[in-house]
Protein backbone atom coordinates (compact mmCIF):
# COMPACT_ATOMS: atom_id res chain seq x y z
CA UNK A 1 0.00 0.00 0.00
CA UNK A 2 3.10 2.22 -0.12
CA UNK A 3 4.33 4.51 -2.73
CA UNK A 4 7.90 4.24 -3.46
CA UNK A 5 9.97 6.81 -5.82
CA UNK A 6 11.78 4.20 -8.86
CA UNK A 7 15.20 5.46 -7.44
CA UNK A 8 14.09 4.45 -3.76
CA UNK A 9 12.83 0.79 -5.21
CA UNK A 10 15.53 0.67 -7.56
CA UNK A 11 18.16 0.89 -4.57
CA UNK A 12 16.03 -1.35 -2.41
CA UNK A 13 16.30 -4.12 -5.02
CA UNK A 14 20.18 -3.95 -5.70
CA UNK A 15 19.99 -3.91 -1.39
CA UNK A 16 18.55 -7.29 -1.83
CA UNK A 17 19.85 -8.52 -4.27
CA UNK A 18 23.35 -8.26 -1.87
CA UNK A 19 21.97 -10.51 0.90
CA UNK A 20 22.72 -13.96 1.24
CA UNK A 21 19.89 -16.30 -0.49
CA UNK A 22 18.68 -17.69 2.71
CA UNK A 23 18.46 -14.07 4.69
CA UNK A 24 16.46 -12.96 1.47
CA UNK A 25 14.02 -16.73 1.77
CA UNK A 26 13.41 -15.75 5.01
CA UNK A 27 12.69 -12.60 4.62
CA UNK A 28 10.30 -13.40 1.95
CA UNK A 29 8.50 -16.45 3.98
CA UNK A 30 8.00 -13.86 6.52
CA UNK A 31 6.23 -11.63 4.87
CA UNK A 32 4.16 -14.10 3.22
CA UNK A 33 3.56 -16.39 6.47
CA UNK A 34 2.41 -12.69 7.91
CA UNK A 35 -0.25 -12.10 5.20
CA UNK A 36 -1.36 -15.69 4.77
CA UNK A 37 -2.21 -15.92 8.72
CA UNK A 38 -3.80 -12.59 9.05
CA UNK A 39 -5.64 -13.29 6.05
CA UNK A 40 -6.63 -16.49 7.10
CA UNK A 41 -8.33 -14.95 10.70
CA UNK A 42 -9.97 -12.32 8.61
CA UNK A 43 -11.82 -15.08 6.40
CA UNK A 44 -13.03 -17.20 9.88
CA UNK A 45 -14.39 -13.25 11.12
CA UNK A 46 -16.25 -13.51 7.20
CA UNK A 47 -18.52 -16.81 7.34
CA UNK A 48 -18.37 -18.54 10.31
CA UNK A 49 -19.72 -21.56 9.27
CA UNK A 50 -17.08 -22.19 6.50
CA UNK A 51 -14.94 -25.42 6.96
CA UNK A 52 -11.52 -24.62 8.31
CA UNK A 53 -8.39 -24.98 7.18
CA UNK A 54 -5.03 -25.34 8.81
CA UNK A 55 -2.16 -24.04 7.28
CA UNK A 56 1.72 -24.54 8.07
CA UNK A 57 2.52 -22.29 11.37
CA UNK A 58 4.08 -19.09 10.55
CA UNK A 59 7.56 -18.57 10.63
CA UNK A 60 9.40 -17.93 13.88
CA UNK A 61 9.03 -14.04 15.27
CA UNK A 62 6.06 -13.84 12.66
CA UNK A 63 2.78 -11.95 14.54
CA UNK A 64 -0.04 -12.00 12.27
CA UNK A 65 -2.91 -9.69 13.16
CA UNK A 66 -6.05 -10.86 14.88
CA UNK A 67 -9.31 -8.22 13.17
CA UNK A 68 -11.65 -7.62 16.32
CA UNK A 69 -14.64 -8.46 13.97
CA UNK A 70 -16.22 -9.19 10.59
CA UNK A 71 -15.92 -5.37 9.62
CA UNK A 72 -12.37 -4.73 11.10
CA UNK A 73 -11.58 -7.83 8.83
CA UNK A 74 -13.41 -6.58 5.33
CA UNK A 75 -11.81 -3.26 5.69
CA UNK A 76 -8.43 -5.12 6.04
CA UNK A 77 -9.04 -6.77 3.23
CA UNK A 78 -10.23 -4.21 1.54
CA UNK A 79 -7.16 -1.84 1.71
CA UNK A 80 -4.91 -5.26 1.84
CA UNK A 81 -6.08 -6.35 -1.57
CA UNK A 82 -3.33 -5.82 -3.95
CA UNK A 83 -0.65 -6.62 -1.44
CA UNK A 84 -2.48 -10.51 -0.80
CA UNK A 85 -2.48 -11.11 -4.60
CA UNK A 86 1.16 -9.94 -5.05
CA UNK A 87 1.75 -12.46 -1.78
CA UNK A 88 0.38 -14.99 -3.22
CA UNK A 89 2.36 -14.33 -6.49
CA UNK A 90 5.11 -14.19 -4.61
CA UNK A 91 4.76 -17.82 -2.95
CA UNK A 92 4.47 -19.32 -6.04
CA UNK A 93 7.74 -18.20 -7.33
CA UNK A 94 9.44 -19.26 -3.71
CA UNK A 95 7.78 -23.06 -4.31
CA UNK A 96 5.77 -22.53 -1.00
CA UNK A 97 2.84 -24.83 -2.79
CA UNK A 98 0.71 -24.23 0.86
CA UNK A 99 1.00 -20.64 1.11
CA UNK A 100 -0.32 -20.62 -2.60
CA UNK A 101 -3.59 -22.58 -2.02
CA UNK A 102 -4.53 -21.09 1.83
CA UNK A 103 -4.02 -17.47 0.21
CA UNK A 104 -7.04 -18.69 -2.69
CA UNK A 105 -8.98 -20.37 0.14
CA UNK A 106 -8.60 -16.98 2.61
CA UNK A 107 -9.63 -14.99 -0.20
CA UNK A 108 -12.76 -16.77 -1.64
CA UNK A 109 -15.44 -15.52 0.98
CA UNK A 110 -13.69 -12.13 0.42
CA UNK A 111 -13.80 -11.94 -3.43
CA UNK A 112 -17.20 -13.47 -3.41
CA UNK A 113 -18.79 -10.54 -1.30
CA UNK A 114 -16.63 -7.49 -3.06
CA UNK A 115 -17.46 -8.80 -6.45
CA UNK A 116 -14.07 -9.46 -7.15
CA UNK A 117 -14.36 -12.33 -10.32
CA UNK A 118 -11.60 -11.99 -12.10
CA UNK A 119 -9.12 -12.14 -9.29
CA UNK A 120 -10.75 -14.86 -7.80
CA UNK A 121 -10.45 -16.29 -11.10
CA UNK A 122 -6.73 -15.77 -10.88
CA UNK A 123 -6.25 -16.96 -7.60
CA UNK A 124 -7.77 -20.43 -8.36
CA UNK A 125 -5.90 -20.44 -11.29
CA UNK A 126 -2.47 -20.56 -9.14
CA UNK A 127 -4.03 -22.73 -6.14
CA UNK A 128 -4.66 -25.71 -8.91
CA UNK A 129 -1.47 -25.94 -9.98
CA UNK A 130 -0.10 -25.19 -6.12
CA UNK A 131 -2.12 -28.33 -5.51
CA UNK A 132 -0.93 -31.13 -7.78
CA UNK A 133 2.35 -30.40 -5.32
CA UNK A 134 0.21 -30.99 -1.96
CA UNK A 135 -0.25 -34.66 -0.64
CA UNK A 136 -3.87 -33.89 0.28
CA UNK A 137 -6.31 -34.78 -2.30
CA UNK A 138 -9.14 -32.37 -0.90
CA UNK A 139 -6.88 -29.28 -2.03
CA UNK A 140 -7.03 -30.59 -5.88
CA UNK A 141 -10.89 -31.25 -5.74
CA UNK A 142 -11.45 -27.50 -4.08
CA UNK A 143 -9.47 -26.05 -6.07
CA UNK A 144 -11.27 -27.62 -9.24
CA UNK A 145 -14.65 -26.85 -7.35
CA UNK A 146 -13.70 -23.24 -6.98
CA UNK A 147 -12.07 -22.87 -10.16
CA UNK A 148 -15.18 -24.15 -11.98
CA UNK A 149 -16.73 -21.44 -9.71
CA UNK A 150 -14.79 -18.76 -10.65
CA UNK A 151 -15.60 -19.86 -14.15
CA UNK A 152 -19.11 -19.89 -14.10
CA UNK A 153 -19.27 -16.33 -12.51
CA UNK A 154 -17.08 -15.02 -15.87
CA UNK A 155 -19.48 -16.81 -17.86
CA UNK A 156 -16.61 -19.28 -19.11
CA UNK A 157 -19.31 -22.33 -19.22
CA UNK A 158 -17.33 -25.33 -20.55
CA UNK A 159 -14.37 -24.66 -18.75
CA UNK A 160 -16.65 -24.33 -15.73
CA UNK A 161 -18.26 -27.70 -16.15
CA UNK A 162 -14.77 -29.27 -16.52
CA UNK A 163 -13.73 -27.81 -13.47
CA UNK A 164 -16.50 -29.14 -11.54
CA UNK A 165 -16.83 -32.45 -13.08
CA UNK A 166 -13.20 -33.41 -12.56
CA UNK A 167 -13.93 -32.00 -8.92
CA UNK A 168 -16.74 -34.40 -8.50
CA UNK A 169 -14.99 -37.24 -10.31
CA UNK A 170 -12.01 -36.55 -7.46
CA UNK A 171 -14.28 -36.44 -4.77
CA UNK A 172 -16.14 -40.31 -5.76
CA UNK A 173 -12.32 -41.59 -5.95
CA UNK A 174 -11.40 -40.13 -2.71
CA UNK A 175 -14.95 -41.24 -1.11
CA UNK A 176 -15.40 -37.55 0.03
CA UNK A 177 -19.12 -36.77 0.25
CA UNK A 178 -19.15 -33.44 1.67
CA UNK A 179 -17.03 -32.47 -1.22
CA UNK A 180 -19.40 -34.33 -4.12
CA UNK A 181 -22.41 -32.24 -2.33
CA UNK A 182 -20.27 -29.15 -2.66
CA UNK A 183 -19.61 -29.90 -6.03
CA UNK A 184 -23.01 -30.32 -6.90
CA UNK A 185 -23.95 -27.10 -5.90
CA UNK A 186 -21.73 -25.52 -7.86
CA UNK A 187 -22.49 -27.31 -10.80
CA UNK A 188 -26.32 -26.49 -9.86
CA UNK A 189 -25.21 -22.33 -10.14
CA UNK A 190 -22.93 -23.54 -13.60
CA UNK A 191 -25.73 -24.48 -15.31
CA UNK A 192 -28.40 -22.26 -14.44
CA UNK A 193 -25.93 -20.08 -15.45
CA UNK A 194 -26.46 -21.68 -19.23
CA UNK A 195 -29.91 -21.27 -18.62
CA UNK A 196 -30.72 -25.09 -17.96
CA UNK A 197 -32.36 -24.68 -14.87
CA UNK A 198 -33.87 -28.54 -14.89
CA UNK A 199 -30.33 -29.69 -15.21
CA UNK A 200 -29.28 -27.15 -11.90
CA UNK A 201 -32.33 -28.72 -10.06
CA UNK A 202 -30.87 -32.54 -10.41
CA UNK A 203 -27.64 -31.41 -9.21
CA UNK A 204 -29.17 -28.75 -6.44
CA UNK A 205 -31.11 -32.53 -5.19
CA UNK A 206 -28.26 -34.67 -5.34
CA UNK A 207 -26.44 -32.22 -3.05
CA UNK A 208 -29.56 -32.24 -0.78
CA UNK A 209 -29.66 -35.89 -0.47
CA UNK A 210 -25.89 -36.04 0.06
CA UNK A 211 -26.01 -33.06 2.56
CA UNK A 212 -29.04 -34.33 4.92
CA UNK A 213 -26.28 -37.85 5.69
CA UNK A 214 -23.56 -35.04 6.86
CA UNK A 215 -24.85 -34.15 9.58
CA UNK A 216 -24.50 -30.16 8.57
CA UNK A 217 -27.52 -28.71 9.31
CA UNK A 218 -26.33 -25.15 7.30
CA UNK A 219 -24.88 -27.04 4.34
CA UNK A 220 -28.39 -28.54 4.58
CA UNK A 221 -30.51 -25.53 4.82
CA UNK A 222 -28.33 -24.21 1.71
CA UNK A 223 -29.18 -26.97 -0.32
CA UNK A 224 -32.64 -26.62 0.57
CA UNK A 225 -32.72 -22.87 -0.50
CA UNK A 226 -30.67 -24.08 -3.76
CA UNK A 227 -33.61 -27.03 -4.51
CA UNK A 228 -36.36 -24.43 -3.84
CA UNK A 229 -34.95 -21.77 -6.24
CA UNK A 230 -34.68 -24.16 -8.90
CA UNK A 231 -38.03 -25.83 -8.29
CA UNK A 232 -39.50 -21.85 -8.74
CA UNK A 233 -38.01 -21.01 -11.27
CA UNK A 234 -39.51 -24.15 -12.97
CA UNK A 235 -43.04 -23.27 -12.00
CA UNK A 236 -43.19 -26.15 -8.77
CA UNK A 237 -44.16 -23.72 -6.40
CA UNK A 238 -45.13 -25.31 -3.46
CA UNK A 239 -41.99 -27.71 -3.98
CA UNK A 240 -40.09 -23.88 -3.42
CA UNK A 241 -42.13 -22.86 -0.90
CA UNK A 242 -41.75 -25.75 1.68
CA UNK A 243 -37.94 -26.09 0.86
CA UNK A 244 -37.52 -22.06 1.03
CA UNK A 245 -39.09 -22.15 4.16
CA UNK A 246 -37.69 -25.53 5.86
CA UNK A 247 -34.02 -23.39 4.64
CA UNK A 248 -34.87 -20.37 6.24
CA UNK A 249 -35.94 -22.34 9.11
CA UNK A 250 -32.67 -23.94 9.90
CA UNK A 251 -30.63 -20.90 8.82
CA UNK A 252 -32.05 -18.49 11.42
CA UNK A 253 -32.14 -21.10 14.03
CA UNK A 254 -27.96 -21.38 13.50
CA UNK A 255 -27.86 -17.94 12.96
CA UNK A 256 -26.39 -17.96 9.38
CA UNK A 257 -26.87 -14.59 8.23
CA UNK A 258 -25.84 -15.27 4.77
CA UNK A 259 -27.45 -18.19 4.38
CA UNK A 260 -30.77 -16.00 5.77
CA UNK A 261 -29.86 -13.56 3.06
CA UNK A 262 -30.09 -15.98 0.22
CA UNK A 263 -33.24 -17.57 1.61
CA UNK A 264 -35.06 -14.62 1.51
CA UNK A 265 -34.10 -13.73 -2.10
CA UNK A 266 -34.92 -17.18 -3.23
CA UNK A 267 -38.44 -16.36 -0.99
CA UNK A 268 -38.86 -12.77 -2.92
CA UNK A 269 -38.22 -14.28 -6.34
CA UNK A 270 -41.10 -16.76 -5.18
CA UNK A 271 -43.67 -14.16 -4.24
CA UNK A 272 -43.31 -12.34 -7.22
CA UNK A 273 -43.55 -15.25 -9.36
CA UNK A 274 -47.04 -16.26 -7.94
CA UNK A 275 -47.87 -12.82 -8.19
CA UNK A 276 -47.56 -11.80 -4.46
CA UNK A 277 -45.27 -8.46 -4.65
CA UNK A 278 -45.74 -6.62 -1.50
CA UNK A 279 -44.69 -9.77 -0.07
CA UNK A 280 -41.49 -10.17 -2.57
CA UNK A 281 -40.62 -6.39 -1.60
CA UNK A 282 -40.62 -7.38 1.86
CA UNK A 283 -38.15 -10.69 1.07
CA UNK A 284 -35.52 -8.34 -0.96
CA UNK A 285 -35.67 -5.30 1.93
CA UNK A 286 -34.84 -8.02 4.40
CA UNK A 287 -32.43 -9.71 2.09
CA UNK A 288 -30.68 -6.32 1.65
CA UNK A 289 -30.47 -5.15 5.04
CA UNK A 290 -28.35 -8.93 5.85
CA UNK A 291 -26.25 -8.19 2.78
CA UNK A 292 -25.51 -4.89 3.62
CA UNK A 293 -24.57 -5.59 7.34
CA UNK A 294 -22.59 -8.31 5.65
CA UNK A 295 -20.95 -6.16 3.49
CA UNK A 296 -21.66 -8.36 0.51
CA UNK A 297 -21.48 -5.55 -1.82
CA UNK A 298 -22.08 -8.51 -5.04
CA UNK A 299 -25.35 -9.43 -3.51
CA UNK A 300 -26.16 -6.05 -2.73
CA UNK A 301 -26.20 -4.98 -6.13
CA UNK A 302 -27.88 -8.16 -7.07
CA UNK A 303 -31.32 -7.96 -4.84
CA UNK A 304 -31.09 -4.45 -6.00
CA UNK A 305 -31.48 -5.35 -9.65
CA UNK A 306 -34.77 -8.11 -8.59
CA UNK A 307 -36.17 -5.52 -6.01
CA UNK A 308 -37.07 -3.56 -9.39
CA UNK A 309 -39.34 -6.07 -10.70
CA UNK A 310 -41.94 -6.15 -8.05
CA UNK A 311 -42.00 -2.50 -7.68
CA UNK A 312 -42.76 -1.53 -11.72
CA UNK A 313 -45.52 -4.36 -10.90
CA UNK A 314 -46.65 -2.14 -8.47
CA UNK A 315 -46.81 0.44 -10.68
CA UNK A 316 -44.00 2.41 -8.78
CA UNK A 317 -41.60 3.36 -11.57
CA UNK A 318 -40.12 5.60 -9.60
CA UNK A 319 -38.70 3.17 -6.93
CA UNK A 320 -37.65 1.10 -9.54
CA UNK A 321 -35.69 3.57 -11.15
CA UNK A 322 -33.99 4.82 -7.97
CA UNK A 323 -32.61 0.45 -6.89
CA UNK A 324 -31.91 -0.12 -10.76
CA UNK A 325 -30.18 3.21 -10.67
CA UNK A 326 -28.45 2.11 -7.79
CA UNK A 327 -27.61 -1.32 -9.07
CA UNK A 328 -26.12 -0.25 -11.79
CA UNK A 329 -23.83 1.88 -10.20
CA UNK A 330 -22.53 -1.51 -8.11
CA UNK A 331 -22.36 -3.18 -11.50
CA UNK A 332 -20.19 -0.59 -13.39
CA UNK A 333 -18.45 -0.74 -9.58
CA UNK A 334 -17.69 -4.57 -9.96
CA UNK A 335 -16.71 -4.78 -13.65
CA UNK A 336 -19.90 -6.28 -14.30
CA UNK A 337 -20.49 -5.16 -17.76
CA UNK A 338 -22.95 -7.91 -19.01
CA UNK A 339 -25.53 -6.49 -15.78
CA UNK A 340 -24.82 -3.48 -16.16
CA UNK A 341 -26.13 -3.33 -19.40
CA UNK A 342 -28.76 -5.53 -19.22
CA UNK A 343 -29.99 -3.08 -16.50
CA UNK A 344 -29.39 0.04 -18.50
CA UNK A 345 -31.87 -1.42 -20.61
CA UNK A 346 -34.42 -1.68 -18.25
CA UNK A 347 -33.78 1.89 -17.31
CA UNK A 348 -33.98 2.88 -20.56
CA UNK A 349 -37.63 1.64 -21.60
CA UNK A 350 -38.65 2.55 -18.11
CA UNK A 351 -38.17 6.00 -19.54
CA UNK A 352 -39.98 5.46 -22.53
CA UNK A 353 -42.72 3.78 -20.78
CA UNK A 354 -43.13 6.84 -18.00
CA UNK A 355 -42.99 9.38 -21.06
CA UNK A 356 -45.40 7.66 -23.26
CA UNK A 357 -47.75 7.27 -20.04
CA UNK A 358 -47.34 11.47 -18.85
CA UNK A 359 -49.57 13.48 -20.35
């Protein structure tokens, strides 16, 4: 995060470059044991119900920082961005395979709520081949997983579906069913993404069936949510309904806020698919005030774009312009250039529409 003049750097560097090779390793596994750690207890501050990992110990006389909450740790994130990529960059040119993969995994939750696709993308990209050097098989099928993730998010559907496939093939070699439901859910999101939605309910089931012999009652409740989107946006509403609900259920009970979040967007998109739209406003106001408190500036700007909808049903074109309006500032905001001019769109004949209809 700190400027440096190119004579300053330039002398720093030639500095170096006169150290023995092991003060300079150290040095370097230092720095990245320092960024990996912190980054690490910022992610645990971010979802609390995420599996954790354990990564090598720092380095001797290496004090990572401890965030005092989920907000301490998204603003250290935030303003620690660049210098966590370049880290991670960093650890792949010293051969520290670990350092490579936990920096991806520390990350995910983070990218995930800023928006931040292509990085993630990048990050994934250097964790998969970090992992064929690890002993673990569970790093190679996450990183697949979460590759084919990153994928489907940048709209890069067959590589997605390769991704995820080889992560589920992994996961039935290595008898890993948490991972196979996992996987399944992604693949659910990777091919509604390419608009199958019948194909994203089969996998959205086989993760519920695989989830409710875990014992996991929020990886549950998630696959419920995932089954009941799918199952409304096929026209099986009560099938939506009772799984929304039963999700919602189990994710306020464990206090999951995200998984609340979700829930209730799933639950608005219901309501104003059977026509009910005061009720799908109130869904997406709750939704937003979770993602908000969250931080999840992606989601944000996505229950923005749906909370539109119901209110031009309404016949409020007004508040529709002002959350599109917002929305599409997010978008532009994330690099989200296929939203944010699908919703420029909608802007743009909700002008014509108002004008034609003032007298």
């Amino acid at each position: 995060r700190y400027a440096m003049h190119d004579l300053v750097r330039a002398y720093a560097t030639r500095t170096a470059d006169t150290l023995p090779e092991p003060t300079r390793e150290a040095a370097l596994t230092r720095v990245t044991d320092f960024h990996l750690h912190t980054a690490v207890a910022a992610d645990r501050l971010l979802d609390l119900h995420r599996p954790l990992t354990h990564p090598d110990p720092p380095a001797p006389g290496v004090r990572p920082r401890a965030p005092a909450d989920a907000a301490a740790a998204l603003a250290w994130l935030d303003a620690e961005h660049a210098t966590l990529l370049a880290t991670q960059h960093a650890a792949a040119a010293l051969g520290r395979h670990h350092v490579v993969w936990h920096l991806a995994w520390a990350l995910h939750t983070f990218h995930l709520q800023r928006g931040h696709r292509r990085d993630a993308l990048v990050a994934w990209r250097a964790a998969l081949a970090a992992a064929h050097h690890l002993s673990d098989p569970t790093t190679r099928i996450r990183a697949h997983r979460l590759l084919g993730h990153a994928c489907a998010q940048l709209d890069r559907h067959e590589e997605a579906v390769a991704h995820l496939d080889r992560a589920l093939a992994l996961a039935r070699q290595h008898h890993d069913p948490a991972e196979q439901a996992h996987t399944h859910q992604a693949l659910a999101a990777a091919w509604e993404a390419r608009g199958d939605d019948l194909r994203a309910l089969g996998h959205a089931r086989e993760a519920l069936d695989l989830h409710r012999t875990l014992g996991q009652p929020i990886w549950e409740a998630d696959a419920l949510n995932t089954v009941g989107l799918y199952a409304s946006r096929l026209g099986e509403y009560d099938t939506a309904r009772d799984h929304c609900h039963a999700a919602l259920t189990l994710h306020r009970y464990h206090q999951d806020t995200i998984g609340q979040a979700h829930t209730l967007v799933s639950l608005g998109h219901l309501a104003h698919r059977t026509g009910d739209d005061d009720q799908a406003l109130n869904y997406y106001q709750q939704a937003l005030v979770l993602f908000r408190s969250l931080g999840n500036t992606y989601e944000v700007a996505n229950t923005l774009d749906h909370l539109g909808r119901p209110h031009v049903a309404r016949g409020h074109p007004e508040q529709a312009r002002a959350v599109w309006q917002a929305a599409l500032r997010l978008y532009r905001d994330q690099g989200r250039d296929d939203e944010a001019e699908r919703i420029q769109r909608r802007l743009d004949d909700l002008d014509r529409t108002t004008s034609i209809e003032t007298p």
